[in-house]
Protein backbone atom coordinates (compact mmCIF):
# COMPACT_ATOMS: atom_id res chain seq x y z
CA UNK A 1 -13.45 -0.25 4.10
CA UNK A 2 -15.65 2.51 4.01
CA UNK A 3 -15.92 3.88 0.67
CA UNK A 4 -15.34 7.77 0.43
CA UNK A 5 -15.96 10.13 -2.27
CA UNK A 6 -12.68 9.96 -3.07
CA UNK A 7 -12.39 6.02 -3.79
CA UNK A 8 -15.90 6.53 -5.48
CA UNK A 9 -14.90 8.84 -7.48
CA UNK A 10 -11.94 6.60 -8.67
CA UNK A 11 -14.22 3.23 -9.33
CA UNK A 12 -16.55 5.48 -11.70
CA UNK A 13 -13.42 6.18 -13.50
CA UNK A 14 -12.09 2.49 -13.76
CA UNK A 15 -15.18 1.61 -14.80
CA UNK A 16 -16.02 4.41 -17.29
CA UNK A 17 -12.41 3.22 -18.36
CA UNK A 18 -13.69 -0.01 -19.29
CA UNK A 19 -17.24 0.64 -20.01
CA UNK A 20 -16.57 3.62 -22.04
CA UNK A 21 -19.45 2.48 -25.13
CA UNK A 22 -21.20 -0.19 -23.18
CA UNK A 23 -20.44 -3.75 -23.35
CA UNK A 24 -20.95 -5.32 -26.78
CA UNK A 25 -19.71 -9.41 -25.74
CA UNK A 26 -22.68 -9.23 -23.11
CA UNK A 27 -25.18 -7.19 -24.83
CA UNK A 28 -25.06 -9.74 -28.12
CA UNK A 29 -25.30 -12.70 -25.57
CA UNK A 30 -27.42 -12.10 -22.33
CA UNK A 31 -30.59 -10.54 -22.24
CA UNK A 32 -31.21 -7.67 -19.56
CA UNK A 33 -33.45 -9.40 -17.58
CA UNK A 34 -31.68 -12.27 -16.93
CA UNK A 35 -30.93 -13.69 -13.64
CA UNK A 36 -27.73 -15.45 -12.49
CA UNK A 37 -25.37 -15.33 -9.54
CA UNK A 38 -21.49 -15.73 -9.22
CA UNK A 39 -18.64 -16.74 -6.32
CA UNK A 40 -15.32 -14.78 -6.19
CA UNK A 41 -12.86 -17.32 -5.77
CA UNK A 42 -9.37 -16.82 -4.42
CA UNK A 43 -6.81 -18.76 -6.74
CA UNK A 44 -3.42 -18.66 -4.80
CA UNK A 45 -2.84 -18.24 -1.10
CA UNK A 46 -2.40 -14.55 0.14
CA UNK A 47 -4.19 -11.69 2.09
CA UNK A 48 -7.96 -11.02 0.93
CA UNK A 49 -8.28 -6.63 0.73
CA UNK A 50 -10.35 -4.15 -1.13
CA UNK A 51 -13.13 -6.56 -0.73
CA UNK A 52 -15.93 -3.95 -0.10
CA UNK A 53 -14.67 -1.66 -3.13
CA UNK A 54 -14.95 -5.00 -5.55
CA UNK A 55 -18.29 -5.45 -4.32
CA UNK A 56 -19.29 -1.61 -4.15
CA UNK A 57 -18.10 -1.78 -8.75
CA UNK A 58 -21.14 -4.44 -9.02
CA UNK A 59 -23.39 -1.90 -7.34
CA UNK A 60 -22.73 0.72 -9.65
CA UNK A 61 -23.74 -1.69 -12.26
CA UNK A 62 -27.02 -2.31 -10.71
CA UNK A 63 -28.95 -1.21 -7.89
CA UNK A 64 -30.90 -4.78 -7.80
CA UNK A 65 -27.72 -6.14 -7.43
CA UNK A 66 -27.37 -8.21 -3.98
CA UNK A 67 -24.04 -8.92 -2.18
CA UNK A 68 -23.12 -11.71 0.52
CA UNK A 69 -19.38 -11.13 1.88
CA UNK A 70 -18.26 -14.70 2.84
CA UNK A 71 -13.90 -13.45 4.05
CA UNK A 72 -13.47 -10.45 5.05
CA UNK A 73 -10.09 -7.83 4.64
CA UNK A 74 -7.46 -9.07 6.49
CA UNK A 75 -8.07 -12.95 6.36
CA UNK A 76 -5.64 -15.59 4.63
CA UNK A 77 -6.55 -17.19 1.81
CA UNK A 78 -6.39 -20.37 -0.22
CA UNK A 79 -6.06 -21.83 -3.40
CA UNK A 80 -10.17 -22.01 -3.95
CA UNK A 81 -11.19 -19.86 -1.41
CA UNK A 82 -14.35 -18.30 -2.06
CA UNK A 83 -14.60 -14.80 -0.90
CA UNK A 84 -18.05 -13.46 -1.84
CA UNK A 85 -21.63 -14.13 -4.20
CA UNK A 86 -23.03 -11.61 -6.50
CA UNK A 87 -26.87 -12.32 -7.14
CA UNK A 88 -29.04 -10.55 -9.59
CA UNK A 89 -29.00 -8.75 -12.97
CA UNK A 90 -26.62 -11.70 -15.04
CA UNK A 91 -25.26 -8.95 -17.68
CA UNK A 92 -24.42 -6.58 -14.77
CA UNK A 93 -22.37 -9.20 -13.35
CA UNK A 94 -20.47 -10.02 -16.43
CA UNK A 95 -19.84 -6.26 -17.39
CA UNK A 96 -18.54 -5.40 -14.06
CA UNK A 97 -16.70 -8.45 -13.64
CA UNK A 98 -13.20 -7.32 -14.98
CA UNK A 99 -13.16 -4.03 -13.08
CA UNK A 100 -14.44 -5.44 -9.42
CA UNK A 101 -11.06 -7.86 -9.34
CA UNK A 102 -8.78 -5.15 -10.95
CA UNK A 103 -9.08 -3.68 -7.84
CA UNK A 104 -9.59 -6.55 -5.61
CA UNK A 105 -6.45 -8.24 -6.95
CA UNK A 106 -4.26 -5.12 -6.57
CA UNK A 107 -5.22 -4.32 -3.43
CA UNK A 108 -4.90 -8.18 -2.34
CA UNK A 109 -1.57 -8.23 -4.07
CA UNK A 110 -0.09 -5.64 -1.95
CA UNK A 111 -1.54 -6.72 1.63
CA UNK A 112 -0.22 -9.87 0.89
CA UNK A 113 3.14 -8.49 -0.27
CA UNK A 114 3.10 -6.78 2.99
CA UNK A 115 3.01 -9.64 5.14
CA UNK A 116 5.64 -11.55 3.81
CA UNK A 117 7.68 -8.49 4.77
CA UNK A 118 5.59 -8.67 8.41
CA UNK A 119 6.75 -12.04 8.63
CA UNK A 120 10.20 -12.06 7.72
CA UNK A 121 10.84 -9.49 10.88
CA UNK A 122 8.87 -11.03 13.36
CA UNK A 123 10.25 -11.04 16.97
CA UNK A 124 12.24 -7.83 16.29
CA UNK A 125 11.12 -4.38 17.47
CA UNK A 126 11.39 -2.94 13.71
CA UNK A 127 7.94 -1.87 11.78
CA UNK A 128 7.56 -2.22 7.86
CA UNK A 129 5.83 1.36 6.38
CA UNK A 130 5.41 2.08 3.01
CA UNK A 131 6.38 5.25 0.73
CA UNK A 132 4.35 7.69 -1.46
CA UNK A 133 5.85 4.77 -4.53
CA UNK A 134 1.80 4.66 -5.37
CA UNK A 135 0.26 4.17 -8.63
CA UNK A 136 -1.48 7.93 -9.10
CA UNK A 137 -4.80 7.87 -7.82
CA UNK A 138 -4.29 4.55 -6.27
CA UNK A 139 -2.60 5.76 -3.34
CA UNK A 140 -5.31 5.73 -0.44
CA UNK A 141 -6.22 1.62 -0.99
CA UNK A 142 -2.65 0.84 -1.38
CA UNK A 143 -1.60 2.51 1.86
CA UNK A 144 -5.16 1.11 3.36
CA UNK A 145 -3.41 -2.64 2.55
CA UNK A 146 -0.55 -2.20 3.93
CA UNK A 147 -2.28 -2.07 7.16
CA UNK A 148 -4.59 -5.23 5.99
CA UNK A 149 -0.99 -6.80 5.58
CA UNK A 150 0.23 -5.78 9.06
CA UNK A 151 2.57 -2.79 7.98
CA UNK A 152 2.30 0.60 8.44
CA UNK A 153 1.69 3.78 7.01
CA UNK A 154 4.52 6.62 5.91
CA UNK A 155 3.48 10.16 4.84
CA UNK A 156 0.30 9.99 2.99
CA UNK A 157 1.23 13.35 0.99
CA UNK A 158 3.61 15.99 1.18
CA UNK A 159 1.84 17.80 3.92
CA UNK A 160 2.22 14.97 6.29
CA UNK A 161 5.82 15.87 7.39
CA UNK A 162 9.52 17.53 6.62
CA UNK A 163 11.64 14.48 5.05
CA UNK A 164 14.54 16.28 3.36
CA UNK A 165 16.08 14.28 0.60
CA UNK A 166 19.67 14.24 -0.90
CA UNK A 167 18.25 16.56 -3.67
CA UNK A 168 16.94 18.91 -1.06
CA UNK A 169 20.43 19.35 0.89
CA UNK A 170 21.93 20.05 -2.91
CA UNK A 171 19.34 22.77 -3.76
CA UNK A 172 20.12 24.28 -0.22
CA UNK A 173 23.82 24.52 -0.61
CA UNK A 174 24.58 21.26 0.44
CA UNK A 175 25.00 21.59 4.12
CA UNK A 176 23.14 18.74 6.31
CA UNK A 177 23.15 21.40 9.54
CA UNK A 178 22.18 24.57 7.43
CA UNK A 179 19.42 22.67 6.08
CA UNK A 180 17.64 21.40 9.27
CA UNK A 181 18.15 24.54 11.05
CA UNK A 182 16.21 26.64 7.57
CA UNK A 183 13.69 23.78 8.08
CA UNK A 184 13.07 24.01 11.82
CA UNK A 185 13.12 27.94 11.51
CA UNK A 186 10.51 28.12 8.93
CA UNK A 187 8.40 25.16 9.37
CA UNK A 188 5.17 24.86 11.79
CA UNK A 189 6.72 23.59 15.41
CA UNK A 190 4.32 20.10 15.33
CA UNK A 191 5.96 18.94 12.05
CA UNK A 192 8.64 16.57 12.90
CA UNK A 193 11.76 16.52 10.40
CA UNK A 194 13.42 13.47 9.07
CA UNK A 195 16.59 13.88 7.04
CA UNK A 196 18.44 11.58 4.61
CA UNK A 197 22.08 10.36 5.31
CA UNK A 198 24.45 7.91 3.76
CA UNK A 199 27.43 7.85 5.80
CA UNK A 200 27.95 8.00 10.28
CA UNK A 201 29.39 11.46 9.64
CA UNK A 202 26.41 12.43 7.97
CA UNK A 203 24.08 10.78 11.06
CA UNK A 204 26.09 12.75 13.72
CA UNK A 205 25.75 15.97 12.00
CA UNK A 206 22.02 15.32 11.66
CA UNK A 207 21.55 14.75 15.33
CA UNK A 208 23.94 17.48 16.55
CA UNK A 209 21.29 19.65 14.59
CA UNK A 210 18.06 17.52 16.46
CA UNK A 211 16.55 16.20 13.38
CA UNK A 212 13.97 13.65 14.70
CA UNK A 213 14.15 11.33 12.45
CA UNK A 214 17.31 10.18 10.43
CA UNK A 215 16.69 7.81 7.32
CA UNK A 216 19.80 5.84 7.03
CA UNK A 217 19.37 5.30 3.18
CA UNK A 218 21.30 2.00 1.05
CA UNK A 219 23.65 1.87 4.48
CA UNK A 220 25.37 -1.61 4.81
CA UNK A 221 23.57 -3.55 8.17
CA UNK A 222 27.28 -3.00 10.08
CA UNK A 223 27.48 0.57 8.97
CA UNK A 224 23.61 0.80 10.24
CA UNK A 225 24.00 -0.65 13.22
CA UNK A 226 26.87 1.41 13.95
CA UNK A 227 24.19 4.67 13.21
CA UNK A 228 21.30 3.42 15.58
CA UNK A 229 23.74 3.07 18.25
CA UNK A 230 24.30 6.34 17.50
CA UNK A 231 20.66 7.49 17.31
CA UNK A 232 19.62 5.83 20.64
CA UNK A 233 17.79 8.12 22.39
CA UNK A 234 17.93 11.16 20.47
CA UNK A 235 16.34 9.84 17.43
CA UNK A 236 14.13 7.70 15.57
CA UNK A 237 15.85 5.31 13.17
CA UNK A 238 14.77 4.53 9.54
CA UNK A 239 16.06 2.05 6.88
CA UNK A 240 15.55 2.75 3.25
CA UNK A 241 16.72 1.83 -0.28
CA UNK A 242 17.11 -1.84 -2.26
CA UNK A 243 15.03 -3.94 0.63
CA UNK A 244 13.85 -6.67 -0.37
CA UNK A 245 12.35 -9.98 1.70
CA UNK A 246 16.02 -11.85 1.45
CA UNK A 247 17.79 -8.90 3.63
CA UNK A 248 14.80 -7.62 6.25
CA UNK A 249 15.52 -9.69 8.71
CA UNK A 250 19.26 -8.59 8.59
CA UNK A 251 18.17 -4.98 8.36
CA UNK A 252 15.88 -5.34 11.12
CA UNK A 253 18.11 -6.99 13.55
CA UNK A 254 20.39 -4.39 13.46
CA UNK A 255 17.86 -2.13 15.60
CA UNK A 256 16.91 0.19 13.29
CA UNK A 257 12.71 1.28 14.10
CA UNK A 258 11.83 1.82 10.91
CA UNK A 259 11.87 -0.26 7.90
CA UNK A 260 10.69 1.67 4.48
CA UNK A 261 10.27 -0.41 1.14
CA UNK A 262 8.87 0.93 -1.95
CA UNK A 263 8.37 -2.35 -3.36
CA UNK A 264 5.11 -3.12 -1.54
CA UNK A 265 3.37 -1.18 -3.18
CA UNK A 266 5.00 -0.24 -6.84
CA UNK A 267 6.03 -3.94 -7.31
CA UNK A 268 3.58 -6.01 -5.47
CA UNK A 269 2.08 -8.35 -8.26
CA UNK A 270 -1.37 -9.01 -8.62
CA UNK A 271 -3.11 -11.61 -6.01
CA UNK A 272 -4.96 -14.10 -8.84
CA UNK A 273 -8.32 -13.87 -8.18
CA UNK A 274 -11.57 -14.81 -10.18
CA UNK A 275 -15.49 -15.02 -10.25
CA UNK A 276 -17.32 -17.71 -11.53
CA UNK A 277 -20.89 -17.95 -12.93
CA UNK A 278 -22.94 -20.71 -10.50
CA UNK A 279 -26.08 -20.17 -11.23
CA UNK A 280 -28.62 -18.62 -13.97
C-alpha cells in the first residue's frame, strides 16, 4: 500500500498518541544503542493487510531501522504465521511496537471480516461493498481492506454520488418522485442517484422516476426478490440493513447486485497479531 500524506499524517498522530512524553518502560531498561531484531507473528487464521503501514510506524521510530516483508496484503494466514522482521535500534522496536499492530490488526481484522462475507456468496453474481460506517480518520485503510478481503468499495465521501436516504425524502416533503426529479434537476449529469425504499410501491415509484440505483433497505429476501425482478433492466439493485454472514447467502440468491454491510468495517474485531523479540 503506498503510503500517502494522508495515511502519514494519521500514523504520526497514533503514534504521537502513544508516544506523547517518550517511553519511560524502555528508556529505564534498554540502552539506545542496543541492537535486537523481532518477527511479527500472526496468532489466528485470517487475511494479512496494512502490512506496509505497520512497517512504515517502525520507520518513523528510526531511520536505521531495516525491514524484511516475509506475507504480503492479501495472503491467508495461520496460527504462527510470521509476517515480517524488524532489525536494528532494540528500544525503537519496543516503543513502536504497540502502535505498528494497532493498525496492522485493524486493518487485518476487517479484510478478513470481508472474506468471510466473500465466501459466504460465492457462485452468485452479487458483490459485498462497504459503507462510509468508518472509524474517523480511519476510513481510507478500512475501505483499502475491503478490497484485500475481496469486497468492494461504496462512496468514499459524500462527493462520490447522490444516495438519498429516508431522512432526505422527509426533509423534501416526503415524495419519492419529487425528490429524484429536484435531484436530477440540480445535480451534475455524471452523478448517478441511488434512492432508499422499503416497500415494492416504493421501488416502482423510484424507477418510474429513473433513479439508477434503488437500495432495497431491511426488505425480507421474498419481498426483495420480488423488487429485482422489478429492477431488471432499468436498475441496479442494492441490499442494505441487519446483514450479517448467517443471511448473505439468502440475500444474495435472491439476485440483488449489490450487497452493503456496515459491519465490516464498524464491527470487524481485531485480527490477533504480535511481535516477538528473537534476537539482541
Amino acid at each position: 500500500m503506498q503510503i500517502t500524506k494522508d495515511i502519514e499524517t494519521l500514523i504520526d498522530l497514533a503514534i504521537s498518541e502513544d508516544y506523547i512524553s517518550g517511553d519511560p518502560t524502555t528508556k529505564s531498561l534498554i540502552s539506545p544503542s542496543d541492537s535486537g531484531s523481532a518477527i511479527i507473528v500472526s496468532d489466528q487464521e485470517g487475511v494479512l493487510a496494512g502490512i506496509d503501514v505497520a512497517l512504515f510506524v517502525f520507520s518513523k521510530f528510526s531511520s536505521i531501522t531495516s525491514t524484511k516483508v516475509l506475507l504480503s496484503d492479501g495472503d491467508n494466514l495461520k496460527k504462527g504465521s510470521h509476517i515480517a522482521r524488524i532489525e536494528g535500534s532494540l528500544s525503537s522496536i519496543l516503543s513502536a511496537e504497540r502502535t505498528a499492530l494497532n493498525f496492522l490488526q485493524l486493518c487485518s481484522g476487517v479484510a478478513t471480516e470481508t472474506s468471510k462475507y466473500v465466501e459466504a456468496i460465492h457462485g452468485t453474481k452479487s458483490k459485498i461493498v462497504d459503507t462510509r460506517k468508518t472509524i474517523p480518520g480511519f476510513r481510507r485503510l478500512q475501505k483499502y481492506s475491503v478490497q484485500i478481503g475481496g469486497g468492494y468499495n461504496h462512496r468514499h465521501n459524500l462527493s462520490d454520488g447522490i444516495l438519498i436516504k429516508d431522512n432526505h425524502i422527509a426533509a423534501f416533503g416526503g415524495s419519492i418522485t419529487n425528490t429524484i426529479k429536484a435531484a436530477k434537476k440540480n445535480a451534475a449529469h455524471t452523478l448517478k442517484i441511488e434512492i432508499e425504499v422499503e416497500t415494492l410501491e416504493n421501488v416502482q415509484e423510484a424507477l418510474d422516476a429513473k433513479a439508477d440505483i434503488i437500495m432495497l433497505d431491511n426488505m425480507s429476501t421474498n419481498m426483495m426478490a420480488e423488487a429485482v425482478k422489478l429492477c431488471k433492466g432499468q436498475a441496479v439493485t442494492e441490499a442494505s440493513g441487519g446483514v450479517t454472514l448467517s443471511t448473505v447467502k439468502e440475500i444474495a440468491e435472491t439476485g440483488v447486485d449489490i450487497i452493503s454491510i456496515g459491519a465490516i468495517t464498524h464491527s470487524a474485531p481485531n485480527l490477533d497479531i504480535s511481535l516477538d523479540i528473537t534476537s539482541l
